[in-house]
Protein backbone atom coordinates (compact mmCIF):
# COMPACT_ATOMS: atom_id res chain seq x y z
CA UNK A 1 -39.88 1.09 -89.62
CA UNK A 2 -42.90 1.62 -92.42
CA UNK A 3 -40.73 -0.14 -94.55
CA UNK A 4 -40.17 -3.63 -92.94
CA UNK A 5 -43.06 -6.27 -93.38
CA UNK A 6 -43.98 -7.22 -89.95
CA UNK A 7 -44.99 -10.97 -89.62
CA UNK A 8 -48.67 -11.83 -88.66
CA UNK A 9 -49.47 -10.89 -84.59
CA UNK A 10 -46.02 -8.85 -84.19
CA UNK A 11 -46.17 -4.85 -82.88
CA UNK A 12 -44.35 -2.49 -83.17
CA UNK A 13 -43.27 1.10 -81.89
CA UNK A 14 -39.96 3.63 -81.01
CA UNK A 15 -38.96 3.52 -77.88
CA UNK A 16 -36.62 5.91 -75.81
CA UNK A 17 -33.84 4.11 -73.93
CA UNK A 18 -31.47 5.82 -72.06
CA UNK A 19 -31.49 8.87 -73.97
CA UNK A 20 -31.48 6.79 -77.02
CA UNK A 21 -33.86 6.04 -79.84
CA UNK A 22 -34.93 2.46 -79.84
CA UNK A 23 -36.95 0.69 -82.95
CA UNK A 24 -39.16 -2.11 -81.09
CA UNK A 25 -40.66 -5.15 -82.36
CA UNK A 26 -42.52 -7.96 -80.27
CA UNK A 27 -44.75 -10.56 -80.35
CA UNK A 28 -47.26 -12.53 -77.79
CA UNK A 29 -47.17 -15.95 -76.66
CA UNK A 30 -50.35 -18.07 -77.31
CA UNK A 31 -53.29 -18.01 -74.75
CA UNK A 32 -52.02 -20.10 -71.58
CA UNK A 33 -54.38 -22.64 -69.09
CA UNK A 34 -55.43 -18.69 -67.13
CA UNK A 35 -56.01 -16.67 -70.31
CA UNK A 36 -53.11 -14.88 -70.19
CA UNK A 37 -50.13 -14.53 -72.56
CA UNK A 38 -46.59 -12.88 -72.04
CA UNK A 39 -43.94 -11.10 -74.44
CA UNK A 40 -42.33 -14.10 -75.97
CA UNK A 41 -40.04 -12.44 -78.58
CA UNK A 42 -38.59 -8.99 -78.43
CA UNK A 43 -36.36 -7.23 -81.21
CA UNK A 44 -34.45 -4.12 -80.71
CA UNK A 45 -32.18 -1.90 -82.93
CA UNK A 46 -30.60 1.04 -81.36
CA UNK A 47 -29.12 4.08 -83.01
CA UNK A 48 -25.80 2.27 -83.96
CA UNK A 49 -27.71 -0.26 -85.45
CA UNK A 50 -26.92 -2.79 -82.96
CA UNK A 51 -29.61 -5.83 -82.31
CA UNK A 52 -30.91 -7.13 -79.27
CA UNK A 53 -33.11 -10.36 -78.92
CA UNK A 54 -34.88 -11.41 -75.86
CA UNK A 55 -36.88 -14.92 -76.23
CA UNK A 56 -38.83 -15.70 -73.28
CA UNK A 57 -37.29 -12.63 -71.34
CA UNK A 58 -33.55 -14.11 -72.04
CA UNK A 59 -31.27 -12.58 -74.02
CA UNK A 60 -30.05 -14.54 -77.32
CA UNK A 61 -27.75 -13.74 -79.81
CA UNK A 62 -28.73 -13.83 -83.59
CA UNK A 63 -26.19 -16.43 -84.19
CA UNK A 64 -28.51 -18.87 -82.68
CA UNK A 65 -31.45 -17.74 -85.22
CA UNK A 66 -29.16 -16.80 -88.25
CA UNK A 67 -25.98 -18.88 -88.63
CA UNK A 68 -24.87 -16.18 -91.25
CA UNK A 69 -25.53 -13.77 -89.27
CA UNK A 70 -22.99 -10.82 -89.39
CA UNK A 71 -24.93 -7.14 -88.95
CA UNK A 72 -27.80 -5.31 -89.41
CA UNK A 73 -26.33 -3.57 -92.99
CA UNK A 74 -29.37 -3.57 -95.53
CA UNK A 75 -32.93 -3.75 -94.33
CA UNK A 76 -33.32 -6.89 -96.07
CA UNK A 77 -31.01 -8.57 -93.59
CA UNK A 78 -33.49 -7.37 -91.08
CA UNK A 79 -36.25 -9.03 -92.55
CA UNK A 80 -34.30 -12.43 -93.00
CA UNK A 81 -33.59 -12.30 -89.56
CA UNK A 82 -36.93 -11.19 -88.51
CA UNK A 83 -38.36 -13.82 -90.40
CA UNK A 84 -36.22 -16.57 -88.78
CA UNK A 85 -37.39 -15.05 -85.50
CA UNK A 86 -40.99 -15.59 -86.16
CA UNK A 87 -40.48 -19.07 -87.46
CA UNK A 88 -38.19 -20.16 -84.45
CA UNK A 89 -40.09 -22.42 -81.80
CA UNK A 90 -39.67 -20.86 -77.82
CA UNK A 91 -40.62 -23.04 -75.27
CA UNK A 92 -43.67 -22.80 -73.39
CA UNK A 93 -42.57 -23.41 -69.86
CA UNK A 94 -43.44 -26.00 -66.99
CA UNK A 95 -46.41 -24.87 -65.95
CA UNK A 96 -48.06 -21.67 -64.78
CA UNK A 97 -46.44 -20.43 -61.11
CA UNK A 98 -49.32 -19.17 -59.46
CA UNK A 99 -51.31 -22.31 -60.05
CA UNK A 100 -48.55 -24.56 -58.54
CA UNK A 101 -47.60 -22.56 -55.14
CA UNK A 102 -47.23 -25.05 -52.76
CA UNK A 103 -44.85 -26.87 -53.45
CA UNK A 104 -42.27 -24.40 -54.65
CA UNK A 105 -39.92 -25.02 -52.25
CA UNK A 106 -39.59 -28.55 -53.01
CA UNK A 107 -37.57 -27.93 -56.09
CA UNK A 108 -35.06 -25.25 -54.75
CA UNK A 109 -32.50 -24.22 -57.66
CA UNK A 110 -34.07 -26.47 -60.34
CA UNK A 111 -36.70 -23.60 -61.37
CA UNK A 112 -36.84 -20.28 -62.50
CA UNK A 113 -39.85 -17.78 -62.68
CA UNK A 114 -39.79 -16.11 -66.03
CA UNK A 115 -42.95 -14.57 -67.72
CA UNK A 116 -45.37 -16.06 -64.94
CA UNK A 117 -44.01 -19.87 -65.79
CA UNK A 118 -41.78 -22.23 -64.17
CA UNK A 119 -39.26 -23.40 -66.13
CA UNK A 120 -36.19 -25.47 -65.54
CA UNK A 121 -32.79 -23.42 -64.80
CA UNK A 122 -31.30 -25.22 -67.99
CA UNK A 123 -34.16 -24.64 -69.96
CA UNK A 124 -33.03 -24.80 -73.44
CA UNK A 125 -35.66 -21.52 -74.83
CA UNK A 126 -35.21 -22.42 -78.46
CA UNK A 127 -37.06 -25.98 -79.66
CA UNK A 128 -35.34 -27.32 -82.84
CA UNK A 129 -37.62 -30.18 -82.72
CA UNK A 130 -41.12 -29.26 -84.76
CA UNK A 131 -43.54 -31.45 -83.00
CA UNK A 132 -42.41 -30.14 -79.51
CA UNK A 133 -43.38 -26.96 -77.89
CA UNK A 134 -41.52 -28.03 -74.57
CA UNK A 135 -37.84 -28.15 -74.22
CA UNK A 136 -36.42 -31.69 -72.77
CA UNK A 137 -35.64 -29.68 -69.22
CA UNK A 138 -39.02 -28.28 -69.03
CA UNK A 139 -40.46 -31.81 -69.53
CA UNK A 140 -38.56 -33.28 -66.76
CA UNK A 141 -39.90 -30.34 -64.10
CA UNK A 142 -43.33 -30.82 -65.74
CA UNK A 143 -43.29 -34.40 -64.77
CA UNK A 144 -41.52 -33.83 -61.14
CA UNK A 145 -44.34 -31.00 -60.49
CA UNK A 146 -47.48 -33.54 -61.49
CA UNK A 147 -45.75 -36.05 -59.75
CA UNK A 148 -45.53 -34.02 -56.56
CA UNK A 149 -48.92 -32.73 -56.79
CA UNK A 150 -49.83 -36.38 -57.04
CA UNK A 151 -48.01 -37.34 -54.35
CA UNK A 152 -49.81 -34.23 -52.11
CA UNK A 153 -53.26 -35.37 -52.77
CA UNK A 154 -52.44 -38.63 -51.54
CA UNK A 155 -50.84 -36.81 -48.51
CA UNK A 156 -47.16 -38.59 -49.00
CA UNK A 157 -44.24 -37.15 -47.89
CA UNK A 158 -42.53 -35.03 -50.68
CA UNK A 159 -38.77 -33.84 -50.79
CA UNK A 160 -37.90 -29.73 -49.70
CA UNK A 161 -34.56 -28.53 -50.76
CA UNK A 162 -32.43 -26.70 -48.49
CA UNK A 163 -29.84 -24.58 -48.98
CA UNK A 164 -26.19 -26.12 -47.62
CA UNK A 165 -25.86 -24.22 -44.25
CA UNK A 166 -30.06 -25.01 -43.55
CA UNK A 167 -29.38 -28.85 -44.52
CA UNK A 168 -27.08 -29.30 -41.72
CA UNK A 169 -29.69 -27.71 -38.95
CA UNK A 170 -32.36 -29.96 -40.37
CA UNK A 171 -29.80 -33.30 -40.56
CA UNK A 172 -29.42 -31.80 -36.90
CA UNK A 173 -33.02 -31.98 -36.37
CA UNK A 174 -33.90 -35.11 -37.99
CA UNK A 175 -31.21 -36.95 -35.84
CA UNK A 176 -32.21 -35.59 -32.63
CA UNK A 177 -36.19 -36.68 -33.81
CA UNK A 178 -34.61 -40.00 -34.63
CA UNK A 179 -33.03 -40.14 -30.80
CA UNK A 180 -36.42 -39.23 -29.32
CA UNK A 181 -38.71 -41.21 -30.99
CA UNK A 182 -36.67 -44.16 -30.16
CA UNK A 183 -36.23 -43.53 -26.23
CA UNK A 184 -40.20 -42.75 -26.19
CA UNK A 185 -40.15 -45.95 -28.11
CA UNK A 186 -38.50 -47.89 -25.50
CA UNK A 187 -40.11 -45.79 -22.45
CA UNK A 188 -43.82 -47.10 -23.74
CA UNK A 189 -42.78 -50.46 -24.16
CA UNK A 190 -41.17 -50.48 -20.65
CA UNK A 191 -44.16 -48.49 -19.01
CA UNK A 192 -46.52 -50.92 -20.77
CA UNK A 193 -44.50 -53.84 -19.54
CA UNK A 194 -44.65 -53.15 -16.15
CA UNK A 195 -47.97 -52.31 -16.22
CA UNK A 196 -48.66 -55.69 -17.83
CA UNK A 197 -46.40 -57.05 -14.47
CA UNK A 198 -48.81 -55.02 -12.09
CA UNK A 199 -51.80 -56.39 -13.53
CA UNK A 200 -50.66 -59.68 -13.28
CA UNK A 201 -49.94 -59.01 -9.11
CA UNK A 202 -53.02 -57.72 -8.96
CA UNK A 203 -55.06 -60.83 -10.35
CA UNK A 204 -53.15 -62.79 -8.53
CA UNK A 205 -53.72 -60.99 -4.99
CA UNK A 206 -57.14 -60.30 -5.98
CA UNK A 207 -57.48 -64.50 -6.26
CA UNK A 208 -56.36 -64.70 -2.77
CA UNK A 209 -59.36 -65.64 0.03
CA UNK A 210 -58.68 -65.36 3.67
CA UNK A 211 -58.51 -69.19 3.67
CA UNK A 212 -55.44 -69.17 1.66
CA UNK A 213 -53.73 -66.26 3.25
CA UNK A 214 -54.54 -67.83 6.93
CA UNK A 215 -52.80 -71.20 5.52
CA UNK A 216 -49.98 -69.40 4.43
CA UNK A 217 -49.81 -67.48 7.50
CA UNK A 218 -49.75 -70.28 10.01
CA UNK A 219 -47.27 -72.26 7.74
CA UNK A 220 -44.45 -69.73 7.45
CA UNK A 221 -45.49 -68.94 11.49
CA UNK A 222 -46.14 -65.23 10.87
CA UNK A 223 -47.35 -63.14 14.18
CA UNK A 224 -51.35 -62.09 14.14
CA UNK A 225 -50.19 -58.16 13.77
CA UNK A 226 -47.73 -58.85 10.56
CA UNK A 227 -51.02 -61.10 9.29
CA UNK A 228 -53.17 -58.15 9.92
CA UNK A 229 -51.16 -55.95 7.41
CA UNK A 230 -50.74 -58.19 5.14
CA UNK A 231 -54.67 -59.36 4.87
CA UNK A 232 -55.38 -55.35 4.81
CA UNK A 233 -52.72 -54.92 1.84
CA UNK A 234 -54.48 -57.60 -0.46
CA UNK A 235 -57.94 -56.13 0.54
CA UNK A 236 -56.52 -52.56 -0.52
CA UNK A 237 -55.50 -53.90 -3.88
CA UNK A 238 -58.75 -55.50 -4.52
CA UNK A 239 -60.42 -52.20 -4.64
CA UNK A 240 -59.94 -49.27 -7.55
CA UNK A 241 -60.85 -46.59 -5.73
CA UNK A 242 -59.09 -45.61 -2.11
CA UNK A 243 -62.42 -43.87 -0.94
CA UNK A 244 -64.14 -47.29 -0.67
CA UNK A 245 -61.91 -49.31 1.52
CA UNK A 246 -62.83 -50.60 3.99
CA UNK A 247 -60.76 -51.69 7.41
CA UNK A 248 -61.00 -54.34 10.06
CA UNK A 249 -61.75 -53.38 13.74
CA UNK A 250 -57.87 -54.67 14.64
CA UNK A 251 -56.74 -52.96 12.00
CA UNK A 252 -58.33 -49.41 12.87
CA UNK A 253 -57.00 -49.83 16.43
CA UNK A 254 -53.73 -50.74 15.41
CA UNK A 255 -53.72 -47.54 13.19
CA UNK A 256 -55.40 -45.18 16.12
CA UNK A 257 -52.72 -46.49 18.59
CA UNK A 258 -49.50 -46.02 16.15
CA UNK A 259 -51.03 -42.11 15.67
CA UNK A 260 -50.46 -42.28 19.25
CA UNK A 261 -54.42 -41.12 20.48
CA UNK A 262 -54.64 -40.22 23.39
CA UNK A 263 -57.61 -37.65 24.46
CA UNK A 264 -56.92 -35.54 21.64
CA UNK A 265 -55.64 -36.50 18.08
CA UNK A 266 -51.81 -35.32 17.08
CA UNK A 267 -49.90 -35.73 13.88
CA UNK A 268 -47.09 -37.76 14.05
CA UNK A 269 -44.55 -37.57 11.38
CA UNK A 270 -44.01 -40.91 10.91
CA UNK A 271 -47.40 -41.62 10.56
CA UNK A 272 -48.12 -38.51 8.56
CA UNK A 273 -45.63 -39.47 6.12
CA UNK A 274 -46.33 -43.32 5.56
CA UNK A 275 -50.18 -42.40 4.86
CA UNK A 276 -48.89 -39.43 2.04
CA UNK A 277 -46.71 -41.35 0.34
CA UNK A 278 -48.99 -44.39 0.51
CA UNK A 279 -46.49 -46.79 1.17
CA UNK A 280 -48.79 -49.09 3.89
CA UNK A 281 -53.10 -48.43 3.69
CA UNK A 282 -53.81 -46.42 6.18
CA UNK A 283 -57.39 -44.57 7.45
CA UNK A 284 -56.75 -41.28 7.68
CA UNK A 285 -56.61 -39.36 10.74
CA UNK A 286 -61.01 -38.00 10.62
CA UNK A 287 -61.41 -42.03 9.83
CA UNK A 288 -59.82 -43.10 12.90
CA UNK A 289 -61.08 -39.80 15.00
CA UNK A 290 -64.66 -40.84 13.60
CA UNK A 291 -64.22 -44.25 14.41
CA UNK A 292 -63.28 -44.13 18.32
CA UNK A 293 -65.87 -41.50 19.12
CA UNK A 294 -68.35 -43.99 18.18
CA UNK A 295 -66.74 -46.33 20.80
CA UNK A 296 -68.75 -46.16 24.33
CA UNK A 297 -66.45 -46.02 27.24
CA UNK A 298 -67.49 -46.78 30.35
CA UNK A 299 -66.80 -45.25 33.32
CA UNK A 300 -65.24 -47.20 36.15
């Protein structure tokens, strides 16, 4: 190991490998964005003289350094191939992993985590051309990832991959979102319809005197207790809130007499039910109790 001229910033030391003596040579990677580096080329020769080469944690054979490559016979064939090792271009990566976290799974197979980097899954490792220091592969993730990141800080939507058997619950998903959104769709614009229609009643009952509803009365011959209703319908629309109706004297009697008073107050059903649901505006039964005891009756 004394013997072979190690290139400038390569290590060395014997290593034992499953009971087996193993000469090791390595090198660093250049300072990344963190100030960190990673092993970015390994060497091994084992006892049999066999060689193993890892660039960027991936195994390579020789044949891709050394096209003449045949074995590791003389230990100047070593240093020819060591050589070609330390003048052979790895690439760098994608970027670093930990600085790009959240959006991981927006990429799905196209990555792989090697040495703390992202690169793509057909990164190429070895650069032939000398001005790069980024394989072709590795360029196209960089530019996905910046473009995501851009596309984040603008708050856009970005792509997530899922796997097959995920994609269909999600296409499940997305369809049954799709079906909702459009009946809620269609519910608001109904509910805001008729609420359009109600307002328009409303203004138009509320524009109704007791001149006009008398001359409609008398024309279409209605009866003076159907009138009575009807006047005390349009003057329960004109107000918001129930609490400050108020009712006519022919009204309240009408109401007292169709509880059936007598003495003491009961709770017809009839009565009971058209004043819950709301379906006619009606005092309730302490309005109407209220209202006769401030009657005087005289005695005959």
């Amino acid at each position: 190991m004394s013997s072979v001229k190690l290139p400038s910033n390569w290590f060395s030391n014997i290593e034992i490998f499953k009971n087996e003596y193993m000469i090791c040579f390595h090198t660093l990677s250049n300072l990344r964005a963190d100030l960190t580096r990673y092993i970015e080329k390994q060497l091994f020769i084992s006892n049999d003289s066999n060689i193993i080469l890892l660039l960027n944690g991936k195994q390579i054979s020789p044949l891709e350094i050394d096209d003449t490559f045949k074995e590791i016979d003389t230990l100047n064939n070593f240093q020819i191939l060591l050589d070609k090792v330390n003048i052979t271009k790895c690439c760098q990566g994608a970027v670093i992993a930990n600085q790009n976290a959240n959006i991981r799974a927006s990429f799905g197979a196209q990555y792989v985590k090697s040495s703390g980097q992202w690169r793509h899954s057909n990164c190429l490792t070895i650069i032939k051309e000398s001005d790069n220091i980024v394989c072709s592969w590795c360029k196209r993730l960089t530019f996905s990832i910046q473009r995501k990141c851009t596309k984040l800080k603008k708050e856009e939507n970005t792509r997530v991959y899922f796997s097959p058997n995920k994609k269909k619950i999600v296409q499940t998903l997305q369809k049954a979102k799709a079906i909702i959104k459009k009946r809620h769709f269609r519910a608001s614009r109904k509910i805001i319809q008729l609420e359009n229609q109600l307002n328009k009643v409303k203004n138009e009952m509320s524009a109704f005197g007791d001149k006009e509803l008398n001359a409609i009365f008398e024309r279409l011959n209605i009866s003076n207790e159907q009138s009575e209703l009807i006047k005390e319908i349009f003057a329960a629309a004109k107000v918001k809130n129930p609490k400050n109706r108020r009712y006519s004297e022919n009204w309240m009697m009408l109401c007292a007499i169709s509880n059936k008073v007598s003495g003491e107050f009961k709770s017809p059903c009839s009565y009971k039910f058209l004043l819950e649901q709301k379906i006619l505006p009606l005092p309730c039964v302490n309005t109407l109790r209220n209202h006769l005891l401030a009657i005087k009756v005289r005695c005959v």
